[in-house]
Protein backbone atom coordinates (compact mmCIF):
# COMPACT_ATOMS: atom_id res chain seq x y z
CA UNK A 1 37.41 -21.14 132.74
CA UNK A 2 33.98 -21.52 135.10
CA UNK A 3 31.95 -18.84 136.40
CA UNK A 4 31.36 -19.78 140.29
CA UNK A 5 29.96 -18.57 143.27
CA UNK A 6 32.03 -16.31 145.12
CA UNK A 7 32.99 -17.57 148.62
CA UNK A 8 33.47 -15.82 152.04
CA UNK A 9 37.37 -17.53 151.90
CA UNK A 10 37.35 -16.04 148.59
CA UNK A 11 37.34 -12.26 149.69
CA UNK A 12 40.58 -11.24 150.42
CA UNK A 13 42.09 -12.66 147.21
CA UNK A 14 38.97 -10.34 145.16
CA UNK A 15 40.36 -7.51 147.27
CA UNK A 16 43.36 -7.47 145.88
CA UNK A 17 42.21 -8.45 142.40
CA UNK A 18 40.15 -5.39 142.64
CA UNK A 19 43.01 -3.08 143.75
CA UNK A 20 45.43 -4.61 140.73
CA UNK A 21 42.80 -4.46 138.22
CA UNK A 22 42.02 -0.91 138.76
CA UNK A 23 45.49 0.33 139.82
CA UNK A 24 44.99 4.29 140.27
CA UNK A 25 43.47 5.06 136.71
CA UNK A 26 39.86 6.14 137.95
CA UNK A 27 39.02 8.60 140.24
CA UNK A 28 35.94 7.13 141.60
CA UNK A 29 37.51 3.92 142.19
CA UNK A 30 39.97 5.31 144.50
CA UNK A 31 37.81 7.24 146.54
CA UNK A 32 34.94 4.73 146.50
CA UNK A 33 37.76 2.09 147.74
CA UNK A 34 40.45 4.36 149.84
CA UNK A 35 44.09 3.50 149.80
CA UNK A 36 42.62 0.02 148.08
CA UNK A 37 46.92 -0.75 147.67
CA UNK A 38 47.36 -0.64 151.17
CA UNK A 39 47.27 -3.05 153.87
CA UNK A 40 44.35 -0.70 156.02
CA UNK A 41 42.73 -0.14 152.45
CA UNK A 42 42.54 -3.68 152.17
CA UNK A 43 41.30 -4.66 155.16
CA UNK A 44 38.73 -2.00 154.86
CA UNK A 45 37.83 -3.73 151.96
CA UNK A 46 37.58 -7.05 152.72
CA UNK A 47 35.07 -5.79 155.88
CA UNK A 48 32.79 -3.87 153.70
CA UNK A 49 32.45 -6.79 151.10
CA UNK A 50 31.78 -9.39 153.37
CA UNK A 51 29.39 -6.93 155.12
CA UNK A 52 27.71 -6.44 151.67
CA UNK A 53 27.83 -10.10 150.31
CA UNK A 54 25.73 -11.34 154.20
CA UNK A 55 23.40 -8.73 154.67
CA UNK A 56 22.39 -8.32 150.48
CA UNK A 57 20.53 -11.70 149.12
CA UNK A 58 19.77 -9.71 145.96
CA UNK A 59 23.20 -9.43 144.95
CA UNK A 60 25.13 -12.17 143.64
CA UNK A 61 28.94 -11.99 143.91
CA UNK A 62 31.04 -14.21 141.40
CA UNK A 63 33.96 -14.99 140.71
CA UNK A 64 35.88 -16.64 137.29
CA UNK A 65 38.44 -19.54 137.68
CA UNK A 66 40.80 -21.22 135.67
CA UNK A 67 42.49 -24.32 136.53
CA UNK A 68 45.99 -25.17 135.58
CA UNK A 69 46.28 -28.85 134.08
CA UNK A 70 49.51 -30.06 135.13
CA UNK A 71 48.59 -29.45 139.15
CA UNK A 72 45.11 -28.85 139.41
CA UNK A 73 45.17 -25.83 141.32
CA UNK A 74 42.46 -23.03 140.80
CA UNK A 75 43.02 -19.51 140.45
CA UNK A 76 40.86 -17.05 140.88
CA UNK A 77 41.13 -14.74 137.42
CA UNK A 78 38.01 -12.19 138.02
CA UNK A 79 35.52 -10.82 140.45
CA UNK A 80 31.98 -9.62 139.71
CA UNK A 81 28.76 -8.26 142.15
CA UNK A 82 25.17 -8.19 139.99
CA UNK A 83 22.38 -6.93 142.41
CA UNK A 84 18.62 -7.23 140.87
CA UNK A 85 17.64 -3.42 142.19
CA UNK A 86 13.57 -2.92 142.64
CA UNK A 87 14.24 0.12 144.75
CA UNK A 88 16.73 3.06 143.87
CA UNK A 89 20.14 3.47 145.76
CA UNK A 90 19.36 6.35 148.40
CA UNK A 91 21.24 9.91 147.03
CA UNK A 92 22.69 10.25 150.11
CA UNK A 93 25.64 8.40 150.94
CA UNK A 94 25.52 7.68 154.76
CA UNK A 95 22.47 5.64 154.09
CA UNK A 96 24.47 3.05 151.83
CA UNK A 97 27.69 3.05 153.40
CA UNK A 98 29.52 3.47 157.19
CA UNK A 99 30.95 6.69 156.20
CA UNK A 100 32.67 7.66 159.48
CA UNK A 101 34.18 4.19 159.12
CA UNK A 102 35.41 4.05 155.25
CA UNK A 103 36.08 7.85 154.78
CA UNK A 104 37.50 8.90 158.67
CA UNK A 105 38.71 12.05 156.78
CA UNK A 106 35.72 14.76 156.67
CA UNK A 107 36.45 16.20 153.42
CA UNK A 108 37.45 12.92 152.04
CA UNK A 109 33.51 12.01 153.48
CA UNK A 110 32.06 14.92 151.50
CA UNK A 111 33.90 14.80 148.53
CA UNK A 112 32.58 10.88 148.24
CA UNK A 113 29.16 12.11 149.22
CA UNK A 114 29.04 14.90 146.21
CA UNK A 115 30.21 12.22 144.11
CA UNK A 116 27.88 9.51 145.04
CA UNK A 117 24.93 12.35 144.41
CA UNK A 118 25.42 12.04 140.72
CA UNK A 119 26.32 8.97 140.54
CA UNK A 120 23.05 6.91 141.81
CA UNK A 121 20.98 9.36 139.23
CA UNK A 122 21.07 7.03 135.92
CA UNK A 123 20.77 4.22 137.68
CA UNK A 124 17.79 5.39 139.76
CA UNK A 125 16.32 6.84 136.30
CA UNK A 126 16.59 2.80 135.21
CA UNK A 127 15.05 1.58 138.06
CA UNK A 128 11.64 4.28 138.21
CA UNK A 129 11.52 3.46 134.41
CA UNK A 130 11.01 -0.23 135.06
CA UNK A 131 7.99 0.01 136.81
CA UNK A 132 8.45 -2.40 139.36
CA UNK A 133 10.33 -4.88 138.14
CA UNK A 134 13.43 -3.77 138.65
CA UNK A 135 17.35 -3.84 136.41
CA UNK A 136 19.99 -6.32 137.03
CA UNK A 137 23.38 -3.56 138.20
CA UNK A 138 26.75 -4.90 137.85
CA UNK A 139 27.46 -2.93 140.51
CA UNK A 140 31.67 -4.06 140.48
CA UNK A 141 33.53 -6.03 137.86
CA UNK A 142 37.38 -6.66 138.32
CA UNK A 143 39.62 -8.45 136.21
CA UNK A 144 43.49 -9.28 137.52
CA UNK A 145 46.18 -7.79 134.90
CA UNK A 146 47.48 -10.95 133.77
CA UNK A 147 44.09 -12.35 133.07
CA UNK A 148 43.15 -9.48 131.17
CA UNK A 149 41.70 -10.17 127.62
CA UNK A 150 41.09 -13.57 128.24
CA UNK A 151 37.45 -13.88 128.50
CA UNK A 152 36.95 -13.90 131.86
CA UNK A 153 35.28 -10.36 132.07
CA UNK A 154 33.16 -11.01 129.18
CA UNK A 155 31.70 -14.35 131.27
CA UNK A 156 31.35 -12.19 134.21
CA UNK A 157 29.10 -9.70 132.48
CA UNK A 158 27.34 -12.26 130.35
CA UNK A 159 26.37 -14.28 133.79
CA UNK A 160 24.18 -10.81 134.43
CA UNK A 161 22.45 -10.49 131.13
CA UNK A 162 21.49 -13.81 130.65
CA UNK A 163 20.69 -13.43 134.45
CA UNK A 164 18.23 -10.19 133.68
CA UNK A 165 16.53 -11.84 129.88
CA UNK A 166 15.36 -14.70 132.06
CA UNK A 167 13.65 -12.23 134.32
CA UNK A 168 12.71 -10.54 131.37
CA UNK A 169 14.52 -6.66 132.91
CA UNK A 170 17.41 -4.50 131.70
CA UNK A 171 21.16 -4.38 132.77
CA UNK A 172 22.96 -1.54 133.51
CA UNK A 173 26.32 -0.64 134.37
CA UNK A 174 28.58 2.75 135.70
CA UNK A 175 31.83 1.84 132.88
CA UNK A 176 35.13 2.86 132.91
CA UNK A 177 36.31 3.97 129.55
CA UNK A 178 38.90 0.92 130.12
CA UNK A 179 36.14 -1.64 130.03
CA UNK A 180 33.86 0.09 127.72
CA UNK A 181 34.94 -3.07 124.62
CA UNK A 182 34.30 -5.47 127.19
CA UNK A 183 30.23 -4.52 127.79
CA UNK A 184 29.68 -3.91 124.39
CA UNK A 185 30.83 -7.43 123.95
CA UNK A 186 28.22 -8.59 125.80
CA UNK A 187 25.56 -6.56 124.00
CA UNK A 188 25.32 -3.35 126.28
CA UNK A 189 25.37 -0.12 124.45
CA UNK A 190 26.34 3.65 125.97
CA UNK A 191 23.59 5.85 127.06
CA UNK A 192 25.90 8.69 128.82
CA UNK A 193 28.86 8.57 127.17
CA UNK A 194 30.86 11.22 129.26
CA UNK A 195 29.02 10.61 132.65
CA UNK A 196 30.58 13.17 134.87
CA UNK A 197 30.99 13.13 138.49
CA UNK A 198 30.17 16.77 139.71
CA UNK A 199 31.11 17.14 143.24
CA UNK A 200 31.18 21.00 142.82
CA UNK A 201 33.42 24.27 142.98
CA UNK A 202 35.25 23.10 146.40
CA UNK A 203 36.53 20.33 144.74
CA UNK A 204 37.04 21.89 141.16
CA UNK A 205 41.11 20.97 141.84
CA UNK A 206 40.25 16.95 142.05
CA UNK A 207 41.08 14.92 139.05
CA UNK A 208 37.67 14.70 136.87
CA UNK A 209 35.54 11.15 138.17
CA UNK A 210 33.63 10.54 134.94
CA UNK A 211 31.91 7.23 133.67
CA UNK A 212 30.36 5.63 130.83
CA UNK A 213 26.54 4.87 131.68
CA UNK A 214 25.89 1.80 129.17
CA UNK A 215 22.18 -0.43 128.68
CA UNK A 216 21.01 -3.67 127.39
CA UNK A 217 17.50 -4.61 126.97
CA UNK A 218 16.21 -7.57 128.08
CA UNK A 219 16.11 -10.33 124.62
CA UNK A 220 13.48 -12.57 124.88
CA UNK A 221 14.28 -16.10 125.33
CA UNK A 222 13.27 -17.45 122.34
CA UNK A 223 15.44 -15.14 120.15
């Protein structure tokens, strides 16, 4: 297996990666990523990753492959997106995203945007605490079902930290209890363990969004 660089010809396959990998089991993911299972959801997707992966030098979007002997083809197993973050995401959603564009629904929009409030606080908590020089984010790791428990998550996430102790910061991460074994593999450890997504009374009926906010300090190189 080989950790690569992510390629614009690459996208589409991530997309659905990322759909399959997280089927319907979080309620963040499939609000962040609308209908990700269908055909619109997945075009959707493919647009706003390809916007991201141009316009964003600071984030570095990978991708694990294996290679079967007997042909030589490559599949792609895993996808992961590690931005170096100086500045704090903005709290308010229509500053990071197209919202009209992603959530056309206007209580779909606000429900996102409530979410998204919370959300960006422990991060943004990481990033004032550095001072400056900033935390590595892995920001979206997905893993295909049949490649699950292989390794290939545990290279993705290891890329980032070895990424952030050669810049000497800390890595952070928004969890989902599903991948919780697979950070802590990689040396992160749980500072929120029951990070909950309030989006408030109106949506009190919505299945509960909640995370795991996990850490790793930066080890120093010759350790």
């Amino acid at each position: 297996m080989e950790i690569q660089e992510l390629l614009d010809e690459d996208i589409p396959e991530c997309c659905e990666i990322i759909s399959k990998s997280f089927g319907h089991n979080e309620e963040f993911v499939d609000i962040y990523f609308p209908n990700h299972d269908t055909p619109s959801g997945q075009a959707s997707l493919v647009k706003r990753l390809t916007e991201w992966k141009h316009s964003t030098p600071e984030s570095k979007f990978l991708k694990s492959v294996i290679t079967y002997d007997r042909t030589g083809r490559k599949f792609i197993t895993g996808v992961a997106i590690w931005t170096l973050m100086k500045e704090p995401p903005p709290p308010e959603l229509e500053k990071a995203e197209n919202v009209g564009e992603v959530w056309p629904d206007k209580e779909d929009r606000e429900y996102m945007s409530r979410l998204w409030e919370t959300y960006v606080i422990p991060r943004s908590r990481a990033i004032h605490a550095s001072e400056g020089k900033g935390v590595y984010v892995l920001e979206l790791l997905a893993v295909h079902p049949n490649a699950q428990r292989a390794g290939a998550g545990t290279a993705l996430v290891k890329w980032g930290t070895q990424a952030a102790d050669e810049q000497g910061v800390k890595s952070v991460v928004e969890s989902t209890k599903l991948a919780r074994r697979c950070y802590e593999k990689a040396g992160m450890q749980i500072e929120i363990e029951d990070f909950i997504l309030d989006a408030g009374e109106k949506f009190s009926g919505k299945r509960k969004a909640s995370l795991i906010f996990m850490t790793r300090d930066p080890v120093p190189r010759d350790k």
